[in-house]
N, C-alpha and C. Protein backbone atom coordinates (compact mmCIF):
# COMPACT_ATOMS: atom_id res chain seq x y z
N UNK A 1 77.15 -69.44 -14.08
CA UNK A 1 77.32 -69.33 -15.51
C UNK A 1 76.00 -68.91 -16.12
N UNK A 2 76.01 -67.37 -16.54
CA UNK A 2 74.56 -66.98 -16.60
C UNK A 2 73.34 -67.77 -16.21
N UNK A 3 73.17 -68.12 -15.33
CA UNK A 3 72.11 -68.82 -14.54
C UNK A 3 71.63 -70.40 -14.98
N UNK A 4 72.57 -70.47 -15.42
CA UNK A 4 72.22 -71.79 -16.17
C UNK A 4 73.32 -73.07 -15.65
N UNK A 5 72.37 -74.50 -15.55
CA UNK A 5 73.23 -76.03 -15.50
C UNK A 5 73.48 -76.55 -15.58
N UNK A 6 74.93 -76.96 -15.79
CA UNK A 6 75.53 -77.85 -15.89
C UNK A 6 74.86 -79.64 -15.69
N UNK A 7 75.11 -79.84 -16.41
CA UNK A 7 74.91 -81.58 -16.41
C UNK A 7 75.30 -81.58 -14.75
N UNK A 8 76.20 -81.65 -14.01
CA UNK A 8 76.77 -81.66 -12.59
C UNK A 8 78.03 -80.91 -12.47
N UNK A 9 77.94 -80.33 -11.16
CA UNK A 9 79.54 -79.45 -11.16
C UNK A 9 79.65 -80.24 -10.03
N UNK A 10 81.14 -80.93 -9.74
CA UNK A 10 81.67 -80.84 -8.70
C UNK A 10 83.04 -80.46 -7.99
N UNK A 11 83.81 -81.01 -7.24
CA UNK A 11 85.12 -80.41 -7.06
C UNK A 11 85.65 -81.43 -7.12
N UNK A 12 87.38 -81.73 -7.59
CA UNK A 12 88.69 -82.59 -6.89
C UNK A 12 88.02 -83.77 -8.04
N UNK A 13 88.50 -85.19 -7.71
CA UNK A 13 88.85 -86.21 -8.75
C UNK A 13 87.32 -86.57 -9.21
N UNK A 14 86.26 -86.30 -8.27
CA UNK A 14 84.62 -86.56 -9.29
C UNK A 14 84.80 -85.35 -9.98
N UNK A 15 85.44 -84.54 -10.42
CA UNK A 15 85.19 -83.12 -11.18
C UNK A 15 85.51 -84.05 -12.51
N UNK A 16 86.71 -84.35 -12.59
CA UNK A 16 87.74 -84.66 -13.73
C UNK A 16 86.81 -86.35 -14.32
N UNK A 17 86.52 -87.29 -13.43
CA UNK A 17 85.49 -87.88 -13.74
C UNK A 17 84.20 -88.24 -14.49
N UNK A 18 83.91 -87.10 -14.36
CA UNK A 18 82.24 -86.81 -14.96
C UNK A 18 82.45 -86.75 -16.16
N UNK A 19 83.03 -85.95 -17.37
CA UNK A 19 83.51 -85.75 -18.38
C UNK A 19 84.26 -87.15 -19.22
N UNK A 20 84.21 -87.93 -18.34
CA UNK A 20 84.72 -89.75 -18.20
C UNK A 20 83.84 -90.44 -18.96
N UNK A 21 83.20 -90.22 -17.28
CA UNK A 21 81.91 -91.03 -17.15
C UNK A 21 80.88 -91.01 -18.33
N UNK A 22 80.23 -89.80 -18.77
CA UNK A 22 79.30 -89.25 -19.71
C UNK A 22 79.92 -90.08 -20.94
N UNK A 23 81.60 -90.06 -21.13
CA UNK A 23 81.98 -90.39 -22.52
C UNK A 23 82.00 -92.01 -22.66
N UNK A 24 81.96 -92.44 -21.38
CA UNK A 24 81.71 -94.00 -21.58
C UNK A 24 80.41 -94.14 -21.68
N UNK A 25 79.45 -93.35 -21.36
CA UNK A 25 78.27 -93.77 -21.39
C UNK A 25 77.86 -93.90 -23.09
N UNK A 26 78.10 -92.50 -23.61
CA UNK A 26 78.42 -92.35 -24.89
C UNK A 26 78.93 -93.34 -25.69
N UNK A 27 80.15 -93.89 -25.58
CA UNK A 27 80.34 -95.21 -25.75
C UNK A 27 79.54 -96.26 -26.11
N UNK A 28 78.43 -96.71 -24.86
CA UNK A 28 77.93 -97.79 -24.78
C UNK A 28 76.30 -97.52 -25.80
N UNK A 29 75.95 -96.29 -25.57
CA UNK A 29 74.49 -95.88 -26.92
C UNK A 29 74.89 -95.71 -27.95
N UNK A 30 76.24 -95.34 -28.31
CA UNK A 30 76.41 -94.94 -29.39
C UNK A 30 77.04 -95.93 -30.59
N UNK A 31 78.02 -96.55 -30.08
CA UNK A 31 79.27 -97.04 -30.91
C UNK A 31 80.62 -97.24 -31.00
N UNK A 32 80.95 -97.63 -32.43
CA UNK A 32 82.32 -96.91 -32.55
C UNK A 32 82.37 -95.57 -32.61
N UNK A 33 81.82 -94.88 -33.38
CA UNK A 33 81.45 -93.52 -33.80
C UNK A 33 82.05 -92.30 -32.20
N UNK A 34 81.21 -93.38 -31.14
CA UNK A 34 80.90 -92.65 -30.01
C UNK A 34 82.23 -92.15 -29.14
N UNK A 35 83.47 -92.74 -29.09
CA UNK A 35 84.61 -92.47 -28.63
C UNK A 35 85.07 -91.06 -28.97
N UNK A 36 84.72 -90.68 -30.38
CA UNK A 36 85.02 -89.32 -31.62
C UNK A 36 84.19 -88.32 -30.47
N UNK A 37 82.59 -89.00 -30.73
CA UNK A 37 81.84 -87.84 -29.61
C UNK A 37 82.15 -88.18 -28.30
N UNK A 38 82.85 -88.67 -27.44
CA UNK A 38 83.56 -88.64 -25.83
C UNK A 38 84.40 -87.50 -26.03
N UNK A 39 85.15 -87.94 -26.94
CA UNK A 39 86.49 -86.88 -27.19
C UNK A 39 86.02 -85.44 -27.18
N UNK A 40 85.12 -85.25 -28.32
CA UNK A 40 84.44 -83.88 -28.54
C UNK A 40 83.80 -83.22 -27.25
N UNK A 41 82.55 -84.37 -26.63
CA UNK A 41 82.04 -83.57 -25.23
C UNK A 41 82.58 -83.36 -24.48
N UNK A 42 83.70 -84.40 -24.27
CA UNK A 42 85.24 -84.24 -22.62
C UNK A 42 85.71 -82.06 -23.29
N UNK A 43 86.48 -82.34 -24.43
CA UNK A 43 87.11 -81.08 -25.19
C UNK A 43 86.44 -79.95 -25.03
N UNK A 44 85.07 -79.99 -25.77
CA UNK A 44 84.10 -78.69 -25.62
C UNK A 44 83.71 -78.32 -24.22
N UNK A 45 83.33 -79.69 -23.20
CA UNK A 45 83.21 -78.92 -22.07
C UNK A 45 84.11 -78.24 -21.49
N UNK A 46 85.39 -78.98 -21.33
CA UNK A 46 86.65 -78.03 -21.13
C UNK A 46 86.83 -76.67 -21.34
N UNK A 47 86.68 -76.69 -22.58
CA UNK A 47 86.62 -75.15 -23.51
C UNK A 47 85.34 -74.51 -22.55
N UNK A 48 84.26 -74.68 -22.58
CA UNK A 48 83.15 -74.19 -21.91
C UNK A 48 83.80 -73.51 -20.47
N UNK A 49 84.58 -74.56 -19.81
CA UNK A 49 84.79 -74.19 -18.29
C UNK A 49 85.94 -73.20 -18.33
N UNK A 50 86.75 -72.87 -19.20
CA UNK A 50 87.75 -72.26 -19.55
C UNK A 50 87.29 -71.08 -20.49
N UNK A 51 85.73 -70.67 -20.57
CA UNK A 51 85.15 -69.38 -21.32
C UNK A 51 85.35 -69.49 -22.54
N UNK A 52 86.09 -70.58 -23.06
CA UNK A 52 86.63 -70.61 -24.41
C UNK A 52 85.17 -70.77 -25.28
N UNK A 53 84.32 -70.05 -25.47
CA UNK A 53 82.93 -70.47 -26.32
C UNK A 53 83.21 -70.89 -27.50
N UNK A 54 84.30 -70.27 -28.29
CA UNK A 54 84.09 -70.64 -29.72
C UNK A 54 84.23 -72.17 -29.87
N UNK A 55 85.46 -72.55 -29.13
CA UNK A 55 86.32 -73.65 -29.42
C UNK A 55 84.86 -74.59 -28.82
N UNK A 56 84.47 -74.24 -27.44
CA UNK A 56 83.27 -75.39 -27.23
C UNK A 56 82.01 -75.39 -28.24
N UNK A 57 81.37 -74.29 -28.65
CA UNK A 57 80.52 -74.33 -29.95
C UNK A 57 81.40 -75.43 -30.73
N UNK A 58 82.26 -74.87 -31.46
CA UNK A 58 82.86 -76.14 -32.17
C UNK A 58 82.63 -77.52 -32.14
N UNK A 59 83.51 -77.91 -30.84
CA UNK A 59 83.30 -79.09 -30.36
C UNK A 59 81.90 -80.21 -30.05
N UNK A 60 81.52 -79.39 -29.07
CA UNK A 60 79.75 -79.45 -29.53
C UNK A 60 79.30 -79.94 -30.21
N UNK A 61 79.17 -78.73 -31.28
CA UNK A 61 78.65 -79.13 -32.37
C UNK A 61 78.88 -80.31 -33.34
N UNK A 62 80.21 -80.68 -33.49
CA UNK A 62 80.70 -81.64 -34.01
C UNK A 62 79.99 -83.35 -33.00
N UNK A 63 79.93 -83.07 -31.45
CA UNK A 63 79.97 -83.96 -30.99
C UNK A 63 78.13 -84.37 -31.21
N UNK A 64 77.56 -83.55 -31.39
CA UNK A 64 76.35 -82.93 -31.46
C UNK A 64 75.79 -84.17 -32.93
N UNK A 65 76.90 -83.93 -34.13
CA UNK A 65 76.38 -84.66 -35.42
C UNK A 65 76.76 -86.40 -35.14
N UNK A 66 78.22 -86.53 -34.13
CA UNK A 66 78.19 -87.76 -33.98
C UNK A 66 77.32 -88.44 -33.28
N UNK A 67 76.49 -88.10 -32.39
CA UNK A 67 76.30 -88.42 -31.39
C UNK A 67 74.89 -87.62 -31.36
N UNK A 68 73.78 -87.74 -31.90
CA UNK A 68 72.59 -87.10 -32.12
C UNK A 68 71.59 -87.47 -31.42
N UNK A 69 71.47 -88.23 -30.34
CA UNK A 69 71.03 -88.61 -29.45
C UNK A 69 71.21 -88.47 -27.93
N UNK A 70 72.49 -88.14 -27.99
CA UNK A 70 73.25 -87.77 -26.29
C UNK A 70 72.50 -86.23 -25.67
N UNK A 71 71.92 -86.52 -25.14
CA UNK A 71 71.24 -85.67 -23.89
C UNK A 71 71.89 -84.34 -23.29
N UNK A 72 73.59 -84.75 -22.64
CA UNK A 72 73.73 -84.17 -22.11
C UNK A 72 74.76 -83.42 -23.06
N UNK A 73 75.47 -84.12 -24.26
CA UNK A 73 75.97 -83.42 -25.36
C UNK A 73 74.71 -81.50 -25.57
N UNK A 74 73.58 -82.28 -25.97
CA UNK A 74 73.10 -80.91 -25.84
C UNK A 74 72.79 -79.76 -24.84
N UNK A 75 72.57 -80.05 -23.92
CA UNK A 75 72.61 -79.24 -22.66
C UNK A 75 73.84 -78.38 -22.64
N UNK A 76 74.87 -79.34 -22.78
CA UNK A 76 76.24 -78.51 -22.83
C UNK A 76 76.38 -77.27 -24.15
N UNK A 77 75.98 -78.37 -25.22
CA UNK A 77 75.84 -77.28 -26.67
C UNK A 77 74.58 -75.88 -26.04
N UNK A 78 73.69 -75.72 -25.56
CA UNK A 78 73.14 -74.70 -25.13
C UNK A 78 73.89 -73.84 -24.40
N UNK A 79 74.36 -74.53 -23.42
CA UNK A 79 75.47 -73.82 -22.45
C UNK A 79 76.19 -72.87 -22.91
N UNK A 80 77.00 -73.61 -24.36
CA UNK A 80 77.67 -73.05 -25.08
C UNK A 80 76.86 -71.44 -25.44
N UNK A 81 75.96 -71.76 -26.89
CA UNK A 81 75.70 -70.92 -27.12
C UNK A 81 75.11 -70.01 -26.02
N UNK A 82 74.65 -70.32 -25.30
CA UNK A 82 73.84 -69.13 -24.21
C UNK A 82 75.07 -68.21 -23.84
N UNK A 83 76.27 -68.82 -23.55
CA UNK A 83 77.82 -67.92 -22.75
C UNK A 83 78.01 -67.36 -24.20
N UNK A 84 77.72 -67.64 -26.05
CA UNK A 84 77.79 -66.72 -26.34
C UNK A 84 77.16 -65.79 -26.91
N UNK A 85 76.01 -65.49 -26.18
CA UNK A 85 74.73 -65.08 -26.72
C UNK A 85 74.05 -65.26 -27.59
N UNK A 86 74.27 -66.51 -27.96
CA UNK A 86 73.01 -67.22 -28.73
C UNK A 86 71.95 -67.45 -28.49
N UNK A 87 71.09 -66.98 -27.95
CA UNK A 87 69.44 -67.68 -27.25
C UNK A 87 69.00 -68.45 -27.82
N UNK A 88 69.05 -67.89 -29.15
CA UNK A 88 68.05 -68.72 -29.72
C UNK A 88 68.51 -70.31 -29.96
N UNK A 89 69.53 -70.45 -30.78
CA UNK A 89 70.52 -71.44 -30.49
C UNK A 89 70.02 -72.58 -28.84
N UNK A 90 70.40 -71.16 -28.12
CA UNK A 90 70.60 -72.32 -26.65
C UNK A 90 68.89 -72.80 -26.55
N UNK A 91 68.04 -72.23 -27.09
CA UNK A 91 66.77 -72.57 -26.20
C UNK A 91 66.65 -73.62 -26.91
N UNK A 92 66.81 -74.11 -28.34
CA UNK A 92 66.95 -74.89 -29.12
C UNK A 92 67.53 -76.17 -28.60
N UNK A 93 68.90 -75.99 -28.25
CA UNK A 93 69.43 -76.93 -27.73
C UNK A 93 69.16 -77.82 -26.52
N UNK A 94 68.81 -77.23 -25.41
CA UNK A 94 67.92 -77.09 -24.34
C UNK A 94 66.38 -78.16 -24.72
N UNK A 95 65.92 -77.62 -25.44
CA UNK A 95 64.59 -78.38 -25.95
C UNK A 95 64.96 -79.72 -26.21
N UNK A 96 65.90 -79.54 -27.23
CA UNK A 96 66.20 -81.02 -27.70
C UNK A 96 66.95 -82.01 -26.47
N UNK A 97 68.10 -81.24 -25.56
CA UNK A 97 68.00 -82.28 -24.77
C UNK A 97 67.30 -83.16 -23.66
N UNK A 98 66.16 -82.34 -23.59
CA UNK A 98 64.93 -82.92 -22.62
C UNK A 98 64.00 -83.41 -23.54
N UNK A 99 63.66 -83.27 -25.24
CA UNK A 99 63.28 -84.13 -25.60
C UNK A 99 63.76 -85.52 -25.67
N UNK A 100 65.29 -85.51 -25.72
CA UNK A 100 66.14 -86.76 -25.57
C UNK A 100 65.91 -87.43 -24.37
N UNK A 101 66.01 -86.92 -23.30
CA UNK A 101 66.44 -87.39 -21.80
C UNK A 101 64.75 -86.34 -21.01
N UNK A 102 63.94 -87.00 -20.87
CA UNK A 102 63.13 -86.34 -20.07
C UNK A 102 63.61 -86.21 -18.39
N UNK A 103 64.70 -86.97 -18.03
CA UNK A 103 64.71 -87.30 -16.60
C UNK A 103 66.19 -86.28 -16.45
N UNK A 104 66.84 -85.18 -17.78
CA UNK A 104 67.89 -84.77 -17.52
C UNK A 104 67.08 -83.36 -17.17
N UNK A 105 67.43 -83.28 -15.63
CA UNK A 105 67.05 -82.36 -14.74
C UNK A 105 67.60 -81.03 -15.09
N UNK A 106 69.13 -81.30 -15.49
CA UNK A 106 70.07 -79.87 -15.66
C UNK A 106 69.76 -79.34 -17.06
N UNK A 107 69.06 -80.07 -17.81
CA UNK A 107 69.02 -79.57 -19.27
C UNK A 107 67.05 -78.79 -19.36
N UNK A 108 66.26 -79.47 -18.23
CA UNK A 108 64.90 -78.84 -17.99
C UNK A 108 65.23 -77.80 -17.08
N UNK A 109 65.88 -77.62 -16.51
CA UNK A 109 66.51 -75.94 -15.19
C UNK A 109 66.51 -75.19 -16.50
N UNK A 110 68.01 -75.76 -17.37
CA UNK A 110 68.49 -74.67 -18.51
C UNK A 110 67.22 -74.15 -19.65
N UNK A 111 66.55 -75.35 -19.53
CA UNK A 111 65.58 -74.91 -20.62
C UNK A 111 64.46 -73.73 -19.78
N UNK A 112 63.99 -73.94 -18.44
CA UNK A 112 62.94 -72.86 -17.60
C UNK A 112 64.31 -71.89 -17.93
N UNK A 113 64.92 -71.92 -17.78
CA UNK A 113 65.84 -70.34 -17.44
C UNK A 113 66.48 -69.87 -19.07
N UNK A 114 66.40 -70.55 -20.24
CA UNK A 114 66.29 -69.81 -21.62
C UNK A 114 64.58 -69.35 -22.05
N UNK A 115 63.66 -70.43 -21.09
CA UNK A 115 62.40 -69.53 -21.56
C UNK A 115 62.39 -68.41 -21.24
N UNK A 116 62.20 -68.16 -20.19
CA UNK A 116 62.44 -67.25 -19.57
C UNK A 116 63.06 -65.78 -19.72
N UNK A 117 64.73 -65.98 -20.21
CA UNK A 117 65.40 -64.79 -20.50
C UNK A 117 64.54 -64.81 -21.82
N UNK A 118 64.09 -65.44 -22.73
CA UNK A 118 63.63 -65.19 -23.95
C UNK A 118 62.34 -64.29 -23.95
N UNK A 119 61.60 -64.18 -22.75
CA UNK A 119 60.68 -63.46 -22.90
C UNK A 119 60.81 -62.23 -22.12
């Protein structure tokens, strides 16, 4: 996916999982609030894996205002915009989720590989 990573890809029932997992985690930093952003990051990534960019920008983004702290919410929101040529957008997004999560590995890859195409 233009050279860029995913929070984790895998195959079969950890695939369907992960998108779970992240939203319970979400859950537990966030709130009540946080179920709204599970819903949104499970949805948008979907949309993401299905090329659907607009619908995942959307989602994202929305999950993005509930949930303004979630790490891998932004990684994904870069994802987004990068599949739809947003750079600037994604490098943005990218930044912020390794300012969030210094230890989120897939969101520092995405961020070396939007510096990068950016220059």
């Amino acid at each position: 996916m233009l050279g860029y990573t995913p929070v984790m890809r895998t195959r079969g029932a950890m695939a369907s999982l992960l998108p779970l997992a992240v939203g319970l985690a979400l859950a537990v930093v966030t709130g009540c609030a946080s179920f709204e952003a599970a819903r949104l990051y499970r949805s948008g990534t979907e949309a993401l894996d299905r090329g659907d960019t607009n619908t995942a920008i959307r989602d994202l983004e929305r999950a993005a205002q509930v949930a303004p702290y979630a790490s891998p919410v932004q990684n994904h929101l870069g994802l987004a915009y990068a599949a739809a040529g947003r750079n600037g957008e994604a490098l943005s997004a990218f930044r912020r989720a390794v300012e969030l999560d210094c230890e989120n590995l897939a969101a520092e890859v995405n961020l070396h590989a939007a510096e990068e195409r950016a220059q």
